[in-house]
Each structure stands twice: as structure tokens, then as C-alpha cells.
Protein backbone atom coordinates (compact mmCIF):
# COMPACT_ATOMS: atom_id res chain seq x y z
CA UNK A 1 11.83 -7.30 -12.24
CA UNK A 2 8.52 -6.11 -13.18
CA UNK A 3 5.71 -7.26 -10.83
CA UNK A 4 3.44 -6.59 -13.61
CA UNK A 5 4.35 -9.53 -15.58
CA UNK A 6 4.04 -12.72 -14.26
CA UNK A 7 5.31 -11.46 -10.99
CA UNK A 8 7.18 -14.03 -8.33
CA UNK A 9 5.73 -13.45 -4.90
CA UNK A 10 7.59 -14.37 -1.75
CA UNK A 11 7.26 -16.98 0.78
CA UNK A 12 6.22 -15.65 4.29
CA UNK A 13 10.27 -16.46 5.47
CA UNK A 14 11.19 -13.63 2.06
CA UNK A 15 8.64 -11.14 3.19
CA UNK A 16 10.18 -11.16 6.21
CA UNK A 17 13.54 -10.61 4.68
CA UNK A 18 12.37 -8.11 2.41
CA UNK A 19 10.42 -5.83 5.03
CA UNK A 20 13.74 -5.71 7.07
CA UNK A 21 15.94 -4.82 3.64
CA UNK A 22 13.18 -2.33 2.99
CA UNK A 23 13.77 -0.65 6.36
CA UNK A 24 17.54 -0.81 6.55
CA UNK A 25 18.65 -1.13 2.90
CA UNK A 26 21.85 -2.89 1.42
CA UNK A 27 22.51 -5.23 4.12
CA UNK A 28 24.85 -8.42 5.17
CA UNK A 29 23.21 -11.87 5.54
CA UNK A 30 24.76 -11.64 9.48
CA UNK A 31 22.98 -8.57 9.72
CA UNK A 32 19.42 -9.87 8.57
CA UNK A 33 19.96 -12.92 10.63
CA UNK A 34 20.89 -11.04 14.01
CA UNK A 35 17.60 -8.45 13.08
CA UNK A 36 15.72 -12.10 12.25
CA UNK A 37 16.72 -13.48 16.15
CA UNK A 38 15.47 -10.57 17.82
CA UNK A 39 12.61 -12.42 16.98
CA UNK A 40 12.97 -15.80 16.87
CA UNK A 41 15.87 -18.10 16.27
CA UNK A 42 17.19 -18.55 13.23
CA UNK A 43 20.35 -20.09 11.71
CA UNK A 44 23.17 -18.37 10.04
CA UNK A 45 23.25 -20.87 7.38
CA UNK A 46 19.01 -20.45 6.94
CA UNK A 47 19.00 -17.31 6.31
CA UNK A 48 21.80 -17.38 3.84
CA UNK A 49 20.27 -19.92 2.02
CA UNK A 50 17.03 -18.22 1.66
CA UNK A 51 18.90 -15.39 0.61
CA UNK A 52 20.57 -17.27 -2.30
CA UNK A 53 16.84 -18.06 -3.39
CA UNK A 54 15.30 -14.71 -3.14
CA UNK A 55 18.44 -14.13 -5.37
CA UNK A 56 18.07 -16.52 -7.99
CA UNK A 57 14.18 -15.33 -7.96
CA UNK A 58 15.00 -12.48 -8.28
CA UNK A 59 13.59 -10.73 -5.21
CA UNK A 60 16.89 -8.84 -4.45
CA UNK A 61 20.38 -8.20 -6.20
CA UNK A 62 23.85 -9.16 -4.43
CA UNK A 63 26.66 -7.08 -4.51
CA UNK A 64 29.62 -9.13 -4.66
CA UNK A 65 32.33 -6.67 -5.35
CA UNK A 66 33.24 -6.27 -1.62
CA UNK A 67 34.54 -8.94 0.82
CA UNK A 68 30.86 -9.25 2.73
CA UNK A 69 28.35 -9.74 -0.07
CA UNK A 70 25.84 -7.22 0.46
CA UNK A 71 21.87 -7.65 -0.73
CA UNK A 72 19.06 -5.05 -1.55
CA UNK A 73 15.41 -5.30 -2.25
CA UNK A 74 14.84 -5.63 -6.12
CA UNK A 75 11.27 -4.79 -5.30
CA UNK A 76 10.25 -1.52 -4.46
CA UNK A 77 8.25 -2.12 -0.92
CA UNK A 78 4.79 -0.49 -2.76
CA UNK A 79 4.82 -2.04 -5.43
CA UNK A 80 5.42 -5.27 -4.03
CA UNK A 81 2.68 -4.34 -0.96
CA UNK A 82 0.28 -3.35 -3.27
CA UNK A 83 0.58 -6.72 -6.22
CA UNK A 84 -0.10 -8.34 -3.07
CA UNK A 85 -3.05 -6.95 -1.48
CA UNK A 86 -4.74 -6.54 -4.68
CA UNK A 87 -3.82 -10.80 -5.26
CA UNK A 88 -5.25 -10.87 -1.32
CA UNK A 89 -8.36 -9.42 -2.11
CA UNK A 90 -8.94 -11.24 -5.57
CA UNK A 91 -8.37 -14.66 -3.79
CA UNK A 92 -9.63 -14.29 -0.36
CA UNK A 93 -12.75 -11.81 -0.78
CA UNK A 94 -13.92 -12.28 -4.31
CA UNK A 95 -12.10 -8.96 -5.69
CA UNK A 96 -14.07 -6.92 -3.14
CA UNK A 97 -12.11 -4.11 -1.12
CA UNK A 98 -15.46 -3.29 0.50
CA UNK A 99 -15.07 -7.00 2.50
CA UNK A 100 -11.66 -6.90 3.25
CA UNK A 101 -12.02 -3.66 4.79
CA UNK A 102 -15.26 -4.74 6.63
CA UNK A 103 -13.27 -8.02 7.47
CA UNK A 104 -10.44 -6.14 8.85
CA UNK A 105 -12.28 -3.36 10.74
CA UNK A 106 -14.58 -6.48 12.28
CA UNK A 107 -12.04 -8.12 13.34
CA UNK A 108 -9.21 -5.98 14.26
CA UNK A 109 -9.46 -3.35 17.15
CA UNK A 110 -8.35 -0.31 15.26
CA UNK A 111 -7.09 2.50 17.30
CA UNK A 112 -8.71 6.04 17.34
CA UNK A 113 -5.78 7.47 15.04
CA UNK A 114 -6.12 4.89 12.87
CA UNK A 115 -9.91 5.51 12.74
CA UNK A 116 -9.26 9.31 11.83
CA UNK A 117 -6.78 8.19 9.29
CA UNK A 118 -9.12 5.79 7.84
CA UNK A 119 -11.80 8.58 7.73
CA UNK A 120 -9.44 11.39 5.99
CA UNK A 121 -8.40 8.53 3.54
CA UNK A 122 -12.45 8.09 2.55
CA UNK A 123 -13.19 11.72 2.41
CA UNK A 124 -10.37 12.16 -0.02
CA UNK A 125 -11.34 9.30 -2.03
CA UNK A 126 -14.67 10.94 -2.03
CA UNK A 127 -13.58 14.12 -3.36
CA UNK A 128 -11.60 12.38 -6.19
CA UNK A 129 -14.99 11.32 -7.66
């Protein structure tokens, strides 16, 4: 699936999903809903069935060959990340990365790393030009 062309984003409940396939890779539907509990209940038979959709969407591949059917991201995690922050920042702030950022940093206590991370990012932006 190419997020390029006409791309299918997911529902909060498939991010979710996604970000935890991301981080653990092929994994069971009884293993994403135990991992989904830890934070707040969900059924079995939920998560399986939005499973099934992200399937038929195309948002991951099932392995059926075993016993346990298995899934895996069919969107690489930057890729995905970065279709939607750039669809964010079209809708929410008019296409500007300048407000977002100035949103974010306004309203969001950033921590002193994250400061210094923010400031090596700009200086090698700054270089690039």
C-alpha cells in the first residue's frame, strides 16, 4: 500500500493497534488485546474485529499459514507518521509547520532534553540551506 496515493488513514482505535505492531512486530490478536488492557479494557472479540478491518483496508497483512493467525503493520511507522502530520498541519494550521510548532511548544511543557533536541534539529536544518 502506497500512502502516496489516495492513502487510507486509521481510526484513533488502528493507530493504536498499529503503534503496538510497530513496537513488537508480527503479533496475535490475544497479544494486542492483553498489550491494549494494560490500558484500558477491551474485548477479545473488539479487537479482533478491528483487526479484520485494518485487514481488509489494508493497514496490515495476516499470516494465516500457522494455527494463531499472526498480523504485521503494512505501513512502515514513518511513513505512515509523517502522511499524517503533514495531513495535521494542512488541516489544522493552514499548511504552516511554523504554528504547529509554536502551538505545540505553547502549549506543551517540553522538557530540557527535548529543548536541546529541538535546538540541534534547527541548527541542522539551518546548515542544510
Amino acid at each position: 500500500m502506497s500512502l502516496n496515493q489516495n492513502p487510507v488513514m486509521p481510526t484513533d482505535s488502528e493507530l493504536e493497534i498499529l503503534q503496538l505492531l510497530w513496537e513488537h512486530g508480527e503479533s496475535s490478536v490475544r497479544f494486542i488485546n492483553e498489550k491494549l488492557n494494560l490500558k484500558r479494557e477491551v474485548g477479545y472479540t473488539t479487537t479482533l474485529k478491528i483487526m479484520q478491518i485494518m485487514n481488509d483496508k489494508g493497514l496490515v497483512k495476516r499470516n494465516t499459514g500457522q494455527k494463531i493467525h499472526l498480523y504485521k503493520a503494512a505501513l512502515q511507522e514513518n511513513k505512515a507518521k509523517t502522511t499524517m502530520v503533514n495531513e495535521f498541519i494542512t488541516n489544522a494550521f493552514n499548511g504552516s509547520a511554523k504554528e504547529l510548532v509554536m502551538h505545540a511548544l505553547g502549549h506543551h511543557k517540553a522538557t530540557a532534553n527535548e529543548l536541546e533536541e529541538i535546538k540541534a534539529l534547527i541548527q541542522s536544518l539551518e546548515k542544510q540551506s
